[in-house]
C-alpha atoms as a PDB file:
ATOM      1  CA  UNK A   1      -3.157  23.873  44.379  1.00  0.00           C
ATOM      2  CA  UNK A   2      -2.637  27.697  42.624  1.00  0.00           C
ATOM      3  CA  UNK A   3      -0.246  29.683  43.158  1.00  0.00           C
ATOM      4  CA  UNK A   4      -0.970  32.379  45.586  1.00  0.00           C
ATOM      5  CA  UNK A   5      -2.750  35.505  44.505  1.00  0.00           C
ATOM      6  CA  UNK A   6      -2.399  39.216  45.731  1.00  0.00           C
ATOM      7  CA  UNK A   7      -4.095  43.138  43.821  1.00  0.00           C
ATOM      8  CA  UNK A   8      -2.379  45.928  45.044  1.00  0.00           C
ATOM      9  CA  UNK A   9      -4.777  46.478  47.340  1.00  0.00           C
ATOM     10  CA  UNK A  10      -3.957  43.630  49.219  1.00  0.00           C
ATOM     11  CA  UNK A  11      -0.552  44.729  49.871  1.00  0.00           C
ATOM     12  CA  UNK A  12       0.485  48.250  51.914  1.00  0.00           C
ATOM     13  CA  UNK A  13       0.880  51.073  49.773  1.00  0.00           C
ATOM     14  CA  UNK A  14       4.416  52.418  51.212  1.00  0.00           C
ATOM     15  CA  UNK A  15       5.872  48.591  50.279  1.00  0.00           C
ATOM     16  CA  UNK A  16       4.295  48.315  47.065  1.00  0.00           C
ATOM     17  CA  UNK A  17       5.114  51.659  46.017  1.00  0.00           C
ATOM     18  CA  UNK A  18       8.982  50.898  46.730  1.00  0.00           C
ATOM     19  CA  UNK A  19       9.004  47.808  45.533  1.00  0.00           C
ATOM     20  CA  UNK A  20       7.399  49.307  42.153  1.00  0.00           C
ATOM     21  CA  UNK A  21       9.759  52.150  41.874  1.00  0.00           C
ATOM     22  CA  UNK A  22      12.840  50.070  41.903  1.00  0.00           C
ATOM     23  CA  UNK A  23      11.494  47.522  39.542  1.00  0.00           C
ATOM     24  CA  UNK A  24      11.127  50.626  37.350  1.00  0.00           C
ATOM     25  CA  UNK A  25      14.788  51.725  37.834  1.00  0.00           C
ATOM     26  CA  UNK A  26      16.131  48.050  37.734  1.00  0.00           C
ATOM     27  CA  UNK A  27      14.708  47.560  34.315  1.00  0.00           C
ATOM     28  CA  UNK A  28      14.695  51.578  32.802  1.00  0.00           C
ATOM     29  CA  UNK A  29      11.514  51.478  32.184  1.00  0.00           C
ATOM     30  CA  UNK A  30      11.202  55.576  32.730  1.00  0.00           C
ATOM     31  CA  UNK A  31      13.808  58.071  31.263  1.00  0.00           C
ATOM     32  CA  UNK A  32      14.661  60.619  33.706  1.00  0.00           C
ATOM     33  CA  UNK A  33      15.197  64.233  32.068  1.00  0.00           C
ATOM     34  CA  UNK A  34      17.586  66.238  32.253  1.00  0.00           C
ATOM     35  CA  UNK A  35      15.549  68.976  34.047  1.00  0.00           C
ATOM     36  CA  UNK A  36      14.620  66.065  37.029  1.00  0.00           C
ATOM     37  CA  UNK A  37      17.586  67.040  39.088  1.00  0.00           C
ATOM     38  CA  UNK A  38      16.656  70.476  39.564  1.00  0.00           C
ATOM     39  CA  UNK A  39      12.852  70.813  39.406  1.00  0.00           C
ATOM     40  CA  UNK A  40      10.977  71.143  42.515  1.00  0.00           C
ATOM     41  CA  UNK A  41       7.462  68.471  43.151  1.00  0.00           C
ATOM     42  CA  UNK A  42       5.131  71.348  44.219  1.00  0.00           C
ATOM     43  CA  UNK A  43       4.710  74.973  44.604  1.00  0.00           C
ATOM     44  CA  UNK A  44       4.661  74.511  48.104  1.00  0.00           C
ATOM     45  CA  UNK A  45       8.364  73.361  48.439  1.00  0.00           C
ATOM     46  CA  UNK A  46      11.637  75.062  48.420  1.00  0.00           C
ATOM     47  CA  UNK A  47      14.022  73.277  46.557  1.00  0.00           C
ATOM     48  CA  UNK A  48      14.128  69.791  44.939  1.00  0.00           C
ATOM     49  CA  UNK A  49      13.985  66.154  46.697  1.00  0.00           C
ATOM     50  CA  UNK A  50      17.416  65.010  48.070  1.00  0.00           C
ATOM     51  CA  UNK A  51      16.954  61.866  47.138  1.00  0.00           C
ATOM     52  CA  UNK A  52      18.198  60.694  43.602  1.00  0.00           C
ATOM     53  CA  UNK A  53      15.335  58.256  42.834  1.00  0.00           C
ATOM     54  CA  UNK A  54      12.609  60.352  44.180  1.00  0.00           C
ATOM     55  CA  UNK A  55      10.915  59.910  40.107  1.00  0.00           C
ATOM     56  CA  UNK A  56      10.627  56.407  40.282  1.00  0.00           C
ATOM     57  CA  UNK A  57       8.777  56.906  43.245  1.00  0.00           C
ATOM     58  CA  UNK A  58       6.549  59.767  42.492  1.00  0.00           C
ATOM     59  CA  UNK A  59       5.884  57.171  39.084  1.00  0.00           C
ATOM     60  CA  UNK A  60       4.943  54.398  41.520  1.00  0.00           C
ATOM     61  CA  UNK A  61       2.405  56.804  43.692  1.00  0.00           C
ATOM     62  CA  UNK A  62       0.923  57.624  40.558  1.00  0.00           C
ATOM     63  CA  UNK A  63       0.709  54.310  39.256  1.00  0.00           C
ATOM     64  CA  UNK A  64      -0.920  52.472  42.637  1.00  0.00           C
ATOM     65  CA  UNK A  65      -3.347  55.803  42.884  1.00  0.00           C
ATOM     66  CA  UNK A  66      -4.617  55.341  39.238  1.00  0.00           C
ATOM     67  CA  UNK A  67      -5.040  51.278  39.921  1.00  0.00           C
ATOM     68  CA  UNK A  68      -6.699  51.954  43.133  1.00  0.00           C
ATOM     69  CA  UNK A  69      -9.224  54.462  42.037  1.00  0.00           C
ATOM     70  CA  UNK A  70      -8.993  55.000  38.082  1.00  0.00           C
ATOM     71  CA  UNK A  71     -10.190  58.190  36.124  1.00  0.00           C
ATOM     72  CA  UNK A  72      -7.904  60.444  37.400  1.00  0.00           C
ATOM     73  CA  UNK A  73      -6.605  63.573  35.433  1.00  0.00           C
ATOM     74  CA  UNK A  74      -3.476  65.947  36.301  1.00  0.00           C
ATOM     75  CA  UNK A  75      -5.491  68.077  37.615  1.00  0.00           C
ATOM     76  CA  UNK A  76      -6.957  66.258  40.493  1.00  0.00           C
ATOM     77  CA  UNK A  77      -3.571  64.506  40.682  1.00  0.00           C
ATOM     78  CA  UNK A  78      -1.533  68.095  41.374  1.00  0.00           C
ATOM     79  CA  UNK A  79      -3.962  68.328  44.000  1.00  0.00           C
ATOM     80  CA  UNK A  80      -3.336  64.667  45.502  1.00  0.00           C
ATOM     81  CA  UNK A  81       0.425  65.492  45.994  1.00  0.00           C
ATOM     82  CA  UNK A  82      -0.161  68.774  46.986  1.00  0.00           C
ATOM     83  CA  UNK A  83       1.474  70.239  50.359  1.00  0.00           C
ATOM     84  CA  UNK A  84      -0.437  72.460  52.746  1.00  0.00           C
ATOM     85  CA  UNK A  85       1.462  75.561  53.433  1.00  0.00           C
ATOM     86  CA  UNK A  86       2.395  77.264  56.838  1.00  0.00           C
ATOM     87  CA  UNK A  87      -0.614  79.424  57.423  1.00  0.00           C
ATOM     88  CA  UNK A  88      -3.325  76.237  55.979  1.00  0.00           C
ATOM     89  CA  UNK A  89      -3.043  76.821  52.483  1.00  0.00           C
ATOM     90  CA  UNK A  90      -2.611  74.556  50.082  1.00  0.00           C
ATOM     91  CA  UNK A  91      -0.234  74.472  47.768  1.00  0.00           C
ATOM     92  CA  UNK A  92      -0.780  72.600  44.256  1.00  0.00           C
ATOM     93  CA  UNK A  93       1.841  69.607  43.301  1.00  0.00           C
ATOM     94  CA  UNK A  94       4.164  70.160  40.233  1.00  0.00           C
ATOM     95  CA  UNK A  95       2.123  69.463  37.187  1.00  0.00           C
ATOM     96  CA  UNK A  96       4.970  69.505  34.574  1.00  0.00           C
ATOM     97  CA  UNK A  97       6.555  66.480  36.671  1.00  0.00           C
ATOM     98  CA  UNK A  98       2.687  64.302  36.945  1.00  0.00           C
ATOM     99  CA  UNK A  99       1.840  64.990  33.758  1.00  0.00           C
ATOM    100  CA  UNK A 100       5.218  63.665  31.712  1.00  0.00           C
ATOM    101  CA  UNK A 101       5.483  60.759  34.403  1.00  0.00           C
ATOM    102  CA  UNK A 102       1.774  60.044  33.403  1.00  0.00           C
ATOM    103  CA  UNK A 103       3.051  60.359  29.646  1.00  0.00           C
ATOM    104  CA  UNK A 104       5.933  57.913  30.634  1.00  0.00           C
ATOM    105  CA  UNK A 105       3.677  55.500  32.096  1.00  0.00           C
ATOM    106  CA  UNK A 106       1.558  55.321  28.925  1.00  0.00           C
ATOM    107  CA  UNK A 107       4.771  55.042  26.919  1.00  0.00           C
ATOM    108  CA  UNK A 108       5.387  51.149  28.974  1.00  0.00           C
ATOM    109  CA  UNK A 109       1.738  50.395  28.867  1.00  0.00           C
ATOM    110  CA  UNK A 110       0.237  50.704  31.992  1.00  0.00           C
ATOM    111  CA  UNK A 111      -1.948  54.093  32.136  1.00  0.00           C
ATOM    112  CA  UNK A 112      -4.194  54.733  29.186  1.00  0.00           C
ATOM    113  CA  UNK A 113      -6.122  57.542  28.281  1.00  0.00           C
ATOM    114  CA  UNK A 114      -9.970  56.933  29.007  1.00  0.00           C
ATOM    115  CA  UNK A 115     -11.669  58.511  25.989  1.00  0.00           C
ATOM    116  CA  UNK A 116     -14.980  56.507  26.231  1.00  0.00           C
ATOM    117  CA  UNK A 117     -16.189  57.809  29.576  1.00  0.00           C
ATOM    118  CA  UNK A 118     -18.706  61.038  29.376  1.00  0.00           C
ATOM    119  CA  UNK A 119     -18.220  62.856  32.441  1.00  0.00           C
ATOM    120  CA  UNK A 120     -14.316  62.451  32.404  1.00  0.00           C
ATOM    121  CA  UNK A 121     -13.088  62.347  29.067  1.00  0.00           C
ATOM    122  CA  UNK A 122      -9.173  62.184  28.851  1.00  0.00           C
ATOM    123  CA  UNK A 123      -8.824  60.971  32.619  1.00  0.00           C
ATOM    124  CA  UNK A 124      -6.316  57.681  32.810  1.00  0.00           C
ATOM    125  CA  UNK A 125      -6.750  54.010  33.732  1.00  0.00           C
ATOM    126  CA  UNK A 126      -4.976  51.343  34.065  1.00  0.00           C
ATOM    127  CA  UNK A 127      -4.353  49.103  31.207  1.00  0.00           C
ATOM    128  CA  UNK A 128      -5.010  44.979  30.980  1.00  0.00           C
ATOM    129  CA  UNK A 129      -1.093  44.416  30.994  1.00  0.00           C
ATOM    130  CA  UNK A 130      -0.439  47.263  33.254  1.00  0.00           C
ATOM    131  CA  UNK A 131      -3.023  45.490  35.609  1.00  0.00           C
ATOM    132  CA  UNK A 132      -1.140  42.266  35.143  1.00  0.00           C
ATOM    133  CA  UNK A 133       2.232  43.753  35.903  1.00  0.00           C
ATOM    134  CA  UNK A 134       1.373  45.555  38.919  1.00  0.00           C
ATOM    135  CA  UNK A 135      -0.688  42.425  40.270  1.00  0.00           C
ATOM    136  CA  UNK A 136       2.862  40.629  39.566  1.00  0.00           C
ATOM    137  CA  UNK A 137       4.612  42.949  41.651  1.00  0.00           C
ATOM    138  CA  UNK A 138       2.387  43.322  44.464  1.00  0.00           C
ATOM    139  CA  UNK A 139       2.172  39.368  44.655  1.00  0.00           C
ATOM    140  CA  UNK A 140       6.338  39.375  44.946  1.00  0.00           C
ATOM    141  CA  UNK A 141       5.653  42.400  48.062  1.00  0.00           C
ATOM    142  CA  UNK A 142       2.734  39.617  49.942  1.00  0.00           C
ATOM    143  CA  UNK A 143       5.083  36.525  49.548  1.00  0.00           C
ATOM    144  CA  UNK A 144       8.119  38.641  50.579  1.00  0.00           C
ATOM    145  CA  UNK A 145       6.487  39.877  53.759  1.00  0.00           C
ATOM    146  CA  UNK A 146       4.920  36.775  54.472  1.00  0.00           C
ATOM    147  CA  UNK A 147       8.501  35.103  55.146  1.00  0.00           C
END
């Protein structure tokens, strides 16, 4: 008998996303700059997140979004973590902080840069070993939850 077998979309996002942004802390897989502590994730917001690991997690969003529904580029991604203002307007996410996570994420092998597809040249996807490790991960999320 196999092993059991679970994608990412098997799994719910909020548990696979934490689970994936502390296996990225526990093993440094993304550098944190030095600006991190002080920049803010969207125009929309005030001041930065309180919480310390809050780029592991944005890394993980990005990550499960890309796997989920590939060909994705900053642009549509600034929109995707967006905030909606006060009177209905929204209000574009931070595109300094997507685009070097997404540069990070190519950097461990798990986002590439599609160049081969016509209408969205330069969007990312996931890679075959980026694939593989998030499959990994989101197996470890179904057999945790399933005990």
């Amino acid at each position: 008998m196999s092993a059991p077998f679970f994608t990412v979309k098997d799994v719910p996002a909020q548990d696979f996303i934490h689970a994936y942004a502390e296996y990225l802390k526990k093993n440094n897989k993304i550098k944190i700059p030095e600006w991190g502590s002080i920049v803010k994730t969207g125009l929309g917001k005030e001041i930065s997140p309180i919480d310390q690991d809050w780029m592991y997690v944005r890394a993980a969003a990005l990550a499960r979004k890309i796997y989920v529904r590939g060909h994705w580029g900053v642009g549509n991604l600034t929109h995707m973590f967006g905030s909606v203002n006060d009177n209905g307007k929204h209000e574009s996410g931070s595109g300094k902080v997507i685009r070097y996570l997404l540069q990070q994420l190519e950097a461990i092998k798990v986002l590439k840069k599609d160049n081969k597809s016509l209408l969205k040249k330069g969007s990312r996807i996931v890679t075959k070993e980026g694939q593989q490790d998030l499959n990994r991960i989101a197996t470890q999320v179904a057999l945790a939850a399933r005990k």
